[in-house]
N, C-alpha and C. Protein backbone atom coordinates (compact mmCIF):
# COMPACT_ATOMS: atom_id res chain seq x y z
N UNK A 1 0.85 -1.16 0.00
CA UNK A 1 0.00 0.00 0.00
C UNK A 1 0.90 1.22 0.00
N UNK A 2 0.42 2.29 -0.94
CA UNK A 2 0.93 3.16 -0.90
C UNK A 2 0.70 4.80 -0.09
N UNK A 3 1.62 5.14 0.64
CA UNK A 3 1.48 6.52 1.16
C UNK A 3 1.85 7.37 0.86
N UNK A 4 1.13 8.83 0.85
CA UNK A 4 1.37 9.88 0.19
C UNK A 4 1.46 10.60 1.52
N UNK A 5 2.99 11.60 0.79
CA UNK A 5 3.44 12.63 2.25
C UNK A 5 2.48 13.89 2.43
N UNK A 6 1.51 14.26 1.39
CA UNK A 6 0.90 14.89 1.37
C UNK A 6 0.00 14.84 1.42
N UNK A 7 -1.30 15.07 1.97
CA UNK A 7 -2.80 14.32 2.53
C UNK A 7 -3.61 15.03 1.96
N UNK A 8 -3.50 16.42 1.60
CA UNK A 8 -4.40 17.57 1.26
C UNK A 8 -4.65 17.65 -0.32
N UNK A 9 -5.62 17.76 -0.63
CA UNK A 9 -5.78 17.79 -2.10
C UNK A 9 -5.31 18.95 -2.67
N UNK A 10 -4.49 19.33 -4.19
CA UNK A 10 -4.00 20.29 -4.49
C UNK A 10 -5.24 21.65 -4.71
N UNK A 11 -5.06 22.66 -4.72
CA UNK A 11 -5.66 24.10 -4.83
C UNK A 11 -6.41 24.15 -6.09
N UNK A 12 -7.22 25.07 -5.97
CA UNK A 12 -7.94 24.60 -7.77
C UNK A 12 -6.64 25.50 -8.69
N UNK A 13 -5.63 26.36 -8.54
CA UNK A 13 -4.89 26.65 -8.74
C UNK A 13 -4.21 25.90 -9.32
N UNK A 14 -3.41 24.99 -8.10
CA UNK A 14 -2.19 24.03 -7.91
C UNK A 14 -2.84 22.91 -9.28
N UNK A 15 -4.16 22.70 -9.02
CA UNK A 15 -4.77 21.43 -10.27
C UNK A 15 -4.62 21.98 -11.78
N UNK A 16 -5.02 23.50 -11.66
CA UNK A 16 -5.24 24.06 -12.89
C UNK A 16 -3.91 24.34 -13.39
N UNK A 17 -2.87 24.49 -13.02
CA UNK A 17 -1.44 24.64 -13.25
C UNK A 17 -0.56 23.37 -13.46
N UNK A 18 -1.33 22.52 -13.08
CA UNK A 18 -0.67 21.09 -12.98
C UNK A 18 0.58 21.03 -12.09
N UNK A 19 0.57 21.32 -11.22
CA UNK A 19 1.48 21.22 -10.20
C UNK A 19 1.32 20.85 -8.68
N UNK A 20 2.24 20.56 -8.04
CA UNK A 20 1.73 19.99 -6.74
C UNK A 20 2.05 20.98 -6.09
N UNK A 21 1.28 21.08 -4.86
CA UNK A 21 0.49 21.98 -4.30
C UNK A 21 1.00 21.95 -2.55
N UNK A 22 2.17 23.08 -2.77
CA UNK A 22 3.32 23.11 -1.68
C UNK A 22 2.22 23.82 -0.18
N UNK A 23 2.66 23.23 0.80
CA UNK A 23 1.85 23.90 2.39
C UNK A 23 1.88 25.16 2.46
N UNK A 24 3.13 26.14 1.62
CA UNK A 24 3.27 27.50 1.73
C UNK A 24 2.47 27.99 0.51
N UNK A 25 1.71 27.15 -0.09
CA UNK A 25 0.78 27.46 -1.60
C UNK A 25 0.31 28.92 -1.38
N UNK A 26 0.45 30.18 -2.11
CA UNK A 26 0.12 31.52 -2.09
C UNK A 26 -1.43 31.50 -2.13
N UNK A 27 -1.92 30.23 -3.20
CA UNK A 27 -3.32 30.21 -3.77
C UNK A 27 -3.95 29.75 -3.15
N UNK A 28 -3.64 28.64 -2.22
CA UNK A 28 -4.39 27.28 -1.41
C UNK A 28 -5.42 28.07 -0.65
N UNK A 29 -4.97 29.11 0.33
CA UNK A 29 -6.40 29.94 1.54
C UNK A 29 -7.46 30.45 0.52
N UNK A 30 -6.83 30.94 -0.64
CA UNK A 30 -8.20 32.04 -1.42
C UNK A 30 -8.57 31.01 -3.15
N UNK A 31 -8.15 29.56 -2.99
CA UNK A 31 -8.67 29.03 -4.42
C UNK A 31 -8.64 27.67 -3.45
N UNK A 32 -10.14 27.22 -3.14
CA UNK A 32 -10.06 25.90 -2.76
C UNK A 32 -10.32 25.50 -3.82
N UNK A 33 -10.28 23.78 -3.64
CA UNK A 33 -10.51 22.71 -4.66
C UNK A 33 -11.91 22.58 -5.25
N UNK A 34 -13.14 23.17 -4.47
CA UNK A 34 -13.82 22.86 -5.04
C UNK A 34 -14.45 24.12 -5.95
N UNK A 35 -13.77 25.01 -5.47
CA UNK A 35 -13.75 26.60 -6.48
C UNK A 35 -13.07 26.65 -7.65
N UNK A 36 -13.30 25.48 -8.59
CA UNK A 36 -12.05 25.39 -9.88
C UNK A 36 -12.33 26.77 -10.56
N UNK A 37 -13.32 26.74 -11.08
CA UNK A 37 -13.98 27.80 -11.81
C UNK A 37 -13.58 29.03 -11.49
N UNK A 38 -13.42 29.68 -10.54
CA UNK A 38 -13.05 30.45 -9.62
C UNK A 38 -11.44 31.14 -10.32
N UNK A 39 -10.71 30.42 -9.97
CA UNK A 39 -9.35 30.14 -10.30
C UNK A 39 -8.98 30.67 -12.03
N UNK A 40 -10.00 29.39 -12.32
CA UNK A 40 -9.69 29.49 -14.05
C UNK A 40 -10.15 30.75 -14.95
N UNK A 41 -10.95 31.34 -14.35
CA UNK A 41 -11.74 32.82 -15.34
C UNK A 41 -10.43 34.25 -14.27
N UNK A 42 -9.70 34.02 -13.27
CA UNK A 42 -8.86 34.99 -12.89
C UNK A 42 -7.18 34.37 -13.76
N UNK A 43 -7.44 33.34 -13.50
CA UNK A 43 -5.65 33.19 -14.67
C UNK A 43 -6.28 33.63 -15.96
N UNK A 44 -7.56 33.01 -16.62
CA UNK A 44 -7.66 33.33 -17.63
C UNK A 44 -7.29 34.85 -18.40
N UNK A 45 -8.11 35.86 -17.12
CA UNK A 45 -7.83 37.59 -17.51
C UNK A 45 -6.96 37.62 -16.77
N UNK A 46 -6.01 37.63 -15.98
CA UNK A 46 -5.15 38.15 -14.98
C UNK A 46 -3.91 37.40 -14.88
N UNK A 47 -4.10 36.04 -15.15
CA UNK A 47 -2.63 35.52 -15.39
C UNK A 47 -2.41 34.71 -14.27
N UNK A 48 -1.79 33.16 -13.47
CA UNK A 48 -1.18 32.84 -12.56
C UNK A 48 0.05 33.92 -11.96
N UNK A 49 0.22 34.45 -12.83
CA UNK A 49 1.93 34.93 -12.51
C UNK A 49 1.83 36.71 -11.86
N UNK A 50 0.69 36.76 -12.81
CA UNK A 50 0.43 38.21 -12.05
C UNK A 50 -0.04 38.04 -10.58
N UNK A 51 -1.06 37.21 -10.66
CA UNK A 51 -1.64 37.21 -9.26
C UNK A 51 -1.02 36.59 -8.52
N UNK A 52 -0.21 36.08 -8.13
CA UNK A 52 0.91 35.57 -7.51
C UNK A 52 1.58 36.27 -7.06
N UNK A 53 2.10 37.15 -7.93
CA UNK A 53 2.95 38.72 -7.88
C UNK A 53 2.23 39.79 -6.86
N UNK A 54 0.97 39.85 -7.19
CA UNK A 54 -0.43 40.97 -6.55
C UNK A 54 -0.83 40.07 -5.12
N UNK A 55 -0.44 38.95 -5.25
CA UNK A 55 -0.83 38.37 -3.23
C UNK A 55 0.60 38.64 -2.71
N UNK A 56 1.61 38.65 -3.32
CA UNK A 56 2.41 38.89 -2.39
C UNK A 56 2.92 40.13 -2.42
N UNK A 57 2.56 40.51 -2.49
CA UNK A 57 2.55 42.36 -2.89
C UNK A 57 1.32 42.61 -1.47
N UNK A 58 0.42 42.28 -1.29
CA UNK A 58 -0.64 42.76 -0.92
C UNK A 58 -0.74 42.50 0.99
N UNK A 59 -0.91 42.94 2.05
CA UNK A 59 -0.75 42.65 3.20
C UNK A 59 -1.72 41.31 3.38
N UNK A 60 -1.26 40.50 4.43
CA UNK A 60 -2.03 39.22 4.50
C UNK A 60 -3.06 39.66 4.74
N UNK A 61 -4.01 40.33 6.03
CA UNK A 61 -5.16 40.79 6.10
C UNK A 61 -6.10 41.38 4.77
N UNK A 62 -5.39 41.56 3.74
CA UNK A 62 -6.03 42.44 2.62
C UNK A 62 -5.92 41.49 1.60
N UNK A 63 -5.59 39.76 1.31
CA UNK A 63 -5.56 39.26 0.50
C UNK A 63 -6.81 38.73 0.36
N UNK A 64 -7.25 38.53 1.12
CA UNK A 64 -8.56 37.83 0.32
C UNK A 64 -9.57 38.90 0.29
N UNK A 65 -9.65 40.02 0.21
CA UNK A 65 -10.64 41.00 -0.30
C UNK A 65 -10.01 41.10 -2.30
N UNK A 66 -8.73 41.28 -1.85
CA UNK A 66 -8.25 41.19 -3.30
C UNK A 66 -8.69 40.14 -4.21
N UNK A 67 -8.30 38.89 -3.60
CA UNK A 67 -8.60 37.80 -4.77
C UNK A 67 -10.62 37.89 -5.12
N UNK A 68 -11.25 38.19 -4.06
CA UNK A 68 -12.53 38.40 -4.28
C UNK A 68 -12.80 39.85 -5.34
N UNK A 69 -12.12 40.74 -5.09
CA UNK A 69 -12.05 41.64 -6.53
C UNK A 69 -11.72 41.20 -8.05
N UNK A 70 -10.46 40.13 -7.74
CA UNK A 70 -10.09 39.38 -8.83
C UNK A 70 -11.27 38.51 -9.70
N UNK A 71 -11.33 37.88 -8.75
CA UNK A 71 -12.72 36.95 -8.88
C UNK A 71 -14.15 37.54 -10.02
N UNK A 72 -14.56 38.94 -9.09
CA UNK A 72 -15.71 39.36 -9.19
C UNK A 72 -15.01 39.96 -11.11
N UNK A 73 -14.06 40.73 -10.87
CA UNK A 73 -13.66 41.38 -12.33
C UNK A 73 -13.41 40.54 -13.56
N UNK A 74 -12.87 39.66 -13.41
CA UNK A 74 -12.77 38.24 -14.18
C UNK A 74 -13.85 38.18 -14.19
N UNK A 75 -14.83 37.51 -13.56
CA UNK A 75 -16.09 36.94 -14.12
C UNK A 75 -17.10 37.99 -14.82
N UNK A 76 -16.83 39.14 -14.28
CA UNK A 76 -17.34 40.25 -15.59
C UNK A 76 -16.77 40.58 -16.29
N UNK A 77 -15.66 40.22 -16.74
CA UNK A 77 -14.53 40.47 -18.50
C UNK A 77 -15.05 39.40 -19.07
N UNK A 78 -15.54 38.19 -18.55
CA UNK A 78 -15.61 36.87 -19.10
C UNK A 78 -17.13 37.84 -19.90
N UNK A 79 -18.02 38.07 -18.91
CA UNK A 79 -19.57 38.35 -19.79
C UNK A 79 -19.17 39.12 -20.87
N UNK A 80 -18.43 40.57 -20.73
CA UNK A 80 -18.12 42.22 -21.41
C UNK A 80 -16.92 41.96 -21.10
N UNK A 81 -15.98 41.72 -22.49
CA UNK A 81 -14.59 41.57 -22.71
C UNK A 81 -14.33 42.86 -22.30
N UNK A 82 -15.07 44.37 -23.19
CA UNK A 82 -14.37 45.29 -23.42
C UNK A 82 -14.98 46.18 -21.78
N UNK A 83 -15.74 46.34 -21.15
CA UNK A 83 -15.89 46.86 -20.17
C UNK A 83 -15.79 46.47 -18.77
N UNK A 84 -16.23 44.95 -18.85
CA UNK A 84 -15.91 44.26 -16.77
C UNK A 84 -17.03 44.75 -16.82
N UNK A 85 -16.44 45.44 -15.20
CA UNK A 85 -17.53 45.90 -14.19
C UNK A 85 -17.68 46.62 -14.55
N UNK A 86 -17.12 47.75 -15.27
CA UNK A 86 -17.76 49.44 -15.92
C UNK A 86 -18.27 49.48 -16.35
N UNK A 87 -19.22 48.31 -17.21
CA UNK A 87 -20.27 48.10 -17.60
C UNK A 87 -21.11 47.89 -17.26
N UNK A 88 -21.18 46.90 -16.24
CA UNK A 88 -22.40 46.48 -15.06
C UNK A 88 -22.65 47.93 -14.69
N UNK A 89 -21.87 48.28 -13.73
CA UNK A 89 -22.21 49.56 -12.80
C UNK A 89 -22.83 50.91 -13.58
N UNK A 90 -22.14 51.07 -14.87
CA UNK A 90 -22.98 51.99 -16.10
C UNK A 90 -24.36 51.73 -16.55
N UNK A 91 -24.85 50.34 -16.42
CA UNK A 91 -25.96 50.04 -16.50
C UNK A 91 -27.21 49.93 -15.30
N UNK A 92 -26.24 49.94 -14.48
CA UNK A 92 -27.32 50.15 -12.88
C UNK A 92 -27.44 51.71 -12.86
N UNK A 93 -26.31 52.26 -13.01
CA UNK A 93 -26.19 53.91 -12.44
C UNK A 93 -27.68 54.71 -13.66
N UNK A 94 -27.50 54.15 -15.05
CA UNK A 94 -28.96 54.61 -15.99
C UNK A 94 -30.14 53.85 -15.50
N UNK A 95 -29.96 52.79 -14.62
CA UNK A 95 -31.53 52.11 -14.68
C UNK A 95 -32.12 53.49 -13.26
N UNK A 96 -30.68 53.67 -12.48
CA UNK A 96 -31.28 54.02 -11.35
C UNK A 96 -31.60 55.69 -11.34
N UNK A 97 -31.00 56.13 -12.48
CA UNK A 97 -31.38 57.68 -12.94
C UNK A 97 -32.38 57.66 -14.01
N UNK A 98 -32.93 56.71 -14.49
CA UNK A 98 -34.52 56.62 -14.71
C UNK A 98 -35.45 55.85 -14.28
N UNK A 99 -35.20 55.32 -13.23
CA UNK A 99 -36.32 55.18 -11.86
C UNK A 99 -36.41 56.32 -11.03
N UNK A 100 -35.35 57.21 -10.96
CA UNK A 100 -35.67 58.55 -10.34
C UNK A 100 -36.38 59.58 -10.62
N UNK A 101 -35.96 59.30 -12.36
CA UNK A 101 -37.01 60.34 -13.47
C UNK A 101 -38.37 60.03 -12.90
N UNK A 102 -38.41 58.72 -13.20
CA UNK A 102 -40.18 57.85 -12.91
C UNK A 102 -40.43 58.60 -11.68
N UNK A 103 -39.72 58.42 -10.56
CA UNK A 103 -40.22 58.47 -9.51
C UNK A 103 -40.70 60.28 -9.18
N UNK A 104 -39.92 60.84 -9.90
CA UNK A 104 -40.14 62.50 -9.25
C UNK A 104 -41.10 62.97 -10.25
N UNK A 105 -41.51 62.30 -11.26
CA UNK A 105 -42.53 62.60 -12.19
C UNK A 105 -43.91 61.64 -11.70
N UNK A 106 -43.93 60.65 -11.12
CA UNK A 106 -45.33 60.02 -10.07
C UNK A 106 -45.09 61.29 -8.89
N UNK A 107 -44.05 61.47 -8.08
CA UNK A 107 -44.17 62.42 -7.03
C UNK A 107 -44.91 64.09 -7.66
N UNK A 108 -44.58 64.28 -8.70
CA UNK A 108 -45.24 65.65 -8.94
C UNK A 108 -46.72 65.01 -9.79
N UNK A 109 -47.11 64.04 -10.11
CA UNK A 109 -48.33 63.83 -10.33
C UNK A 109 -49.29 63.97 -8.84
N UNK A 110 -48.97 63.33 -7.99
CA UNK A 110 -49.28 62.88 -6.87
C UNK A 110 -49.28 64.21 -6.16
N UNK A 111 -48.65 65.27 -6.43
CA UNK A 111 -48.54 66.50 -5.74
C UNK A 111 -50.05 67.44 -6.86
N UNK A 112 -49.96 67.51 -8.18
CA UNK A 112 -50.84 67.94 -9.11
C UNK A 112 -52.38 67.50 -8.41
N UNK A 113 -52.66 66.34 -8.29
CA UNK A 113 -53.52 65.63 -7.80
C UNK A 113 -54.06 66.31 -6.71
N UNK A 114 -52.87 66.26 -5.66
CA UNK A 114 -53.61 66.96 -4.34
C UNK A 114 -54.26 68.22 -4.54
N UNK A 115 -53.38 68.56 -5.48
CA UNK A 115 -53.78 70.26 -6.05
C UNK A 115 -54.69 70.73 -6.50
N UNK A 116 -55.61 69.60 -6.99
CA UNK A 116 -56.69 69.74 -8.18
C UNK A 116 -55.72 70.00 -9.41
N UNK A 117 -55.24 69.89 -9.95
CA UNK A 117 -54.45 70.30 -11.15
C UNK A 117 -54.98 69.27 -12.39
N UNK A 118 -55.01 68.09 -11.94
CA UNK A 118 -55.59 67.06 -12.82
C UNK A 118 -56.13 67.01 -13.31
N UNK A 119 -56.16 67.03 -14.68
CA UNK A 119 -57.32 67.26 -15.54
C UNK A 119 -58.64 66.18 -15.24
N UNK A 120 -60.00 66.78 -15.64
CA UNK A 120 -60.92 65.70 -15.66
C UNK A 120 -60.70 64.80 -16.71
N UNK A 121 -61.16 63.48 -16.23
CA UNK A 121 -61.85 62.31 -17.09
C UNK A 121 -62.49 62.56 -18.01
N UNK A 122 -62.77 61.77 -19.34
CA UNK A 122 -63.65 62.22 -20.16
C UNK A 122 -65.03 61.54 -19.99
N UNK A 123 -65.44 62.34 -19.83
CA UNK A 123 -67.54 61.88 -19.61
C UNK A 123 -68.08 60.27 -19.52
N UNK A 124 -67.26 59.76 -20.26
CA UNK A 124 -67.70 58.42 -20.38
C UNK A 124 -67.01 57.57 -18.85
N UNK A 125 -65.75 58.43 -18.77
CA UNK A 125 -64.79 57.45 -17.55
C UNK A 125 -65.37 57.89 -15.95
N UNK A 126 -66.21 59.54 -16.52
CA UNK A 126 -66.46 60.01 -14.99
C UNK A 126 -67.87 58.93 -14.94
N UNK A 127 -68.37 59.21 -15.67
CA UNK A 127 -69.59 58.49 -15.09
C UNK A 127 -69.71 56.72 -14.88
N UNK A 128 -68.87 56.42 -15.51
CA UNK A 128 -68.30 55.07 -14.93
C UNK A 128 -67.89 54.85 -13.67
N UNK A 129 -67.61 55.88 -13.06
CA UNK A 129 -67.09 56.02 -11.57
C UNK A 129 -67.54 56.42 -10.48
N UNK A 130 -69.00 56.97 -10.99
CA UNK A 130 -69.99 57.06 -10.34
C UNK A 130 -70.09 59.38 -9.98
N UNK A 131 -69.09 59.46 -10.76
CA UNK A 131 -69.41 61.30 -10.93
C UNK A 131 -69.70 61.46 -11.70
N UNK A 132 -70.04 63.21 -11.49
CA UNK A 132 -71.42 63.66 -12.09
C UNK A 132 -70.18 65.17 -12.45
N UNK A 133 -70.26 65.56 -14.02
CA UNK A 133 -70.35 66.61 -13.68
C UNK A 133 -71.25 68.07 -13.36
N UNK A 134 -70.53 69.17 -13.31
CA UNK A 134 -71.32 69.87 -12.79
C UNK A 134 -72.29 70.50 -14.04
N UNK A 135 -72.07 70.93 -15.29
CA UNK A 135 -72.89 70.51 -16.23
C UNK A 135 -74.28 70.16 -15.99
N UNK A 136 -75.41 70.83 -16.05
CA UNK A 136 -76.75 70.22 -16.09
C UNK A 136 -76.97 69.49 -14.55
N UNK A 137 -76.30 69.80 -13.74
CA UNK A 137 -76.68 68.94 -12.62
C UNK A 137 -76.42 70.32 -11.48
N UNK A 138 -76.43 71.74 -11.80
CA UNK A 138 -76.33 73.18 -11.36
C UNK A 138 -75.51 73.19 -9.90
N UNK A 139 -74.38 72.71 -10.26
CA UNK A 139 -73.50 72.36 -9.12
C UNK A 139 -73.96 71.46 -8.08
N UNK A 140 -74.79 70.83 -7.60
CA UNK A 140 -75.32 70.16 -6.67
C UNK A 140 -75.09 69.02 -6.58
N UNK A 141 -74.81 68.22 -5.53
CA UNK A 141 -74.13 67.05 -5.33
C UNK A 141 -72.49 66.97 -4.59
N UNK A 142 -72.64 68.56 -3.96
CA UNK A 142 -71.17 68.11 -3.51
C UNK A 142 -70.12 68.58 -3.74
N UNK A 143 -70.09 68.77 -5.06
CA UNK A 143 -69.19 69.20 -6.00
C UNK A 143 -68.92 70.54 -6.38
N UNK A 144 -68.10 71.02 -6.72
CA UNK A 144 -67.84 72.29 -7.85
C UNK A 144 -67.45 72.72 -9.14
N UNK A 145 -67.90 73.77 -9.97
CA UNK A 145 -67.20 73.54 -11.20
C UNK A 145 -66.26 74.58 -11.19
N UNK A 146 -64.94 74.61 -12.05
CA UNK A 146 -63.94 75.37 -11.48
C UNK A 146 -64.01 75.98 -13.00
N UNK A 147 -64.82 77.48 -13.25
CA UNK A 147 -64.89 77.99 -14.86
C UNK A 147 -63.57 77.84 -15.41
N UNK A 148 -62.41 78.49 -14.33
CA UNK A 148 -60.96 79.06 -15.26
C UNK A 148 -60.71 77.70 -15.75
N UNK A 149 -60.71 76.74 -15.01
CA UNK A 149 -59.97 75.22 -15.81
C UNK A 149 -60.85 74.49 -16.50
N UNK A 150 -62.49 74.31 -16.32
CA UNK A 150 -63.59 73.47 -16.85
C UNK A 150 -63.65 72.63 -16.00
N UNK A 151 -62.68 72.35 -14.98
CA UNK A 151 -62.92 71.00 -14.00
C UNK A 151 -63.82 70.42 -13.02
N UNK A 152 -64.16 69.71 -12.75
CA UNK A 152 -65.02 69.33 -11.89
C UNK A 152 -64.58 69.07 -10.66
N UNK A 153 -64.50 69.38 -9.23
CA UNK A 153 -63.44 69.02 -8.07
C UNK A 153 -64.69 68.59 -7.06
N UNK A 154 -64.62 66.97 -6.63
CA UNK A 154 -65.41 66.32 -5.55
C UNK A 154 -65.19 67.65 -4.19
N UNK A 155 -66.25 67.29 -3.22
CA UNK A 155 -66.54 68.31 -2.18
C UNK A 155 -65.14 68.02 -1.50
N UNK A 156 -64.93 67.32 -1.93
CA UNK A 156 -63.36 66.89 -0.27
C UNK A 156 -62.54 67.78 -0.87
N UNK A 157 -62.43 68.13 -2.21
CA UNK A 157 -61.40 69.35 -2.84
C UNK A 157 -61.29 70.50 -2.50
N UNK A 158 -62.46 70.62 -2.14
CA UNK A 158 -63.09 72.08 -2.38
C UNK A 158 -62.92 73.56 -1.46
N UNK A 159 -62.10 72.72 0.28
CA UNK A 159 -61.86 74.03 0.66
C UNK A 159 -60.89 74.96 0.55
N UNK A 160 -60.35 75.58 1.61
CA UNK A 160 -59.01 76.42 0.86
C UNK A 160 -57.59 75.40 1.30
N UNK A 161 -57.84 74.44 1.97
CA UNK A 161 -56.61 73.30 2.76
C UNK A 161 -56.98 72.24 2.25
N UNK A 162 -55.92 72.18 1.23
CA UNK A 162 -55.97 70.71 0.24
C UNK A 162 -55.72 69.69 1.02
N UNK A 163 -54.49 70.41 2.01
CA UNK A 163 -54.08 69.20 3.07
C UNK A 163 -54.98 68.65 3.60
N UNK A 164 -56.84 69.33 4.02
CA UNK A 164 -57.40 68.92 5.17
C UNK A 164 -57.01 69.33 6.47
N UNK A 165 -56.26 70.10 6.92
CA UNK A 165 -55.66 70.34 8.12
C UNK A 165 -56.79 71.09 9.13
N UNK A 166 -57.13 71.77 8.43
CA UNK A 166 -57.60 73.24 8.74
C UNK A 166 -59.58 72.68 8.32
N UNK A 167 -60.14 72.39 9.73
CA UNK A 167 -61.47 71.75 9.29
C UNK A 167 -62.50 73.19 9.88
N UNK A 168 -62.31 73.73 10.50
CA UNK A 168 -63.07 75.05 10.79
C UNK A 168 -63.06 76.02 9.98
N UNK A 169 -62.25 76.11 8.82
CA UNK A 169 -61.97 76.73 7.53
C UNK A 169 -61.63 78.42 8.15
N UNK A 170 -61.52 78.55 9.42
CA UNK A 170 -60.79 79.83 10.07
C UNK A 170 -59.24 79.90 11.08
N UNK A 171 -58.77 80.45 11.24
CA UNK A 171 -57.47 80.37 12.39
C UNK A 171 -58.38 81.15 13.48
């Protein structure tokens, strides 16, 4: 029977390099064995030799944030040869400066609204909804007709505190 002086399986590194896989291995803490993949898309863009060079360059406490940068940038050169991550992050930074557009354009609808600013419905949608305008019905029901705009504004619109704050309609 045969014994091996070495018990530990080589690094996905040490496998991917074809070499055996020394106790002082640079790669062994930040490329286990079962992380091949891992390994192979950072030699692929970055090289064994560089990163080898860049862990021991780098303070022990700060190596494995590095190889996890390695990691993460490699696997986005692999998707976008020509951009990585400057591409990802260029594409979040526009999704998230037109969800803002969206959002401050619902926020000033939502402000219009409180305002009465909103235009009316057309005849067919108000009365689907159970309003009336003021039209032939001589303001009554609640409601008001507002001449300068043509609008119709339910009674809850109608005092001078859109907010509602102010229910005695005096200070």
């Amino acid at each position: 029977m045969a014994s091996s002086s070495y018990s530990n399986p080589p690094c996905a590194a040490c496998k991917c390099l074809r070499r055996k896989c020394m106790p002082d291995c640079v790669f062994a803490p930040y490329f286990p064995p079962e992380e091949p993949q891992k390994f192979i898309n950072v030699h692929k863009i970055f090289g064994a030799s560089n990163v080898s060079k860049l862990l021991n360059d780098v303070a022990p406490h700060q190596r494995e944030d590095a190889v996890n940068s390695l990691a993460y940038e490699a696997e986005a050169r692999m998707k976008d040869p020509v951009y990585g991550c400057v591409g990802a992050i260029s594409v979040l930074q526009r999704q998230v400066m037109r969800l803002q557009k969206e959002l401050d354009a619902t926020n000033a609808d939502i402000i219009r609204y409180a305002y009465n600013d909103m235009p009316q419905p057309p005849p067919a949608a108000a009365s689907q909804y159970g309003r009336r305008s003021a039209a032939g019905h001589g303001g009554s029901g609640g409601g008001s007709f507002n001449q300068n705009s043509g609008l119709y504004y339910p009674s809850q619109w109608n005092g001078n505190d859109p907010g509602g704050d102010n229910e005695s309609g005096s200070m």
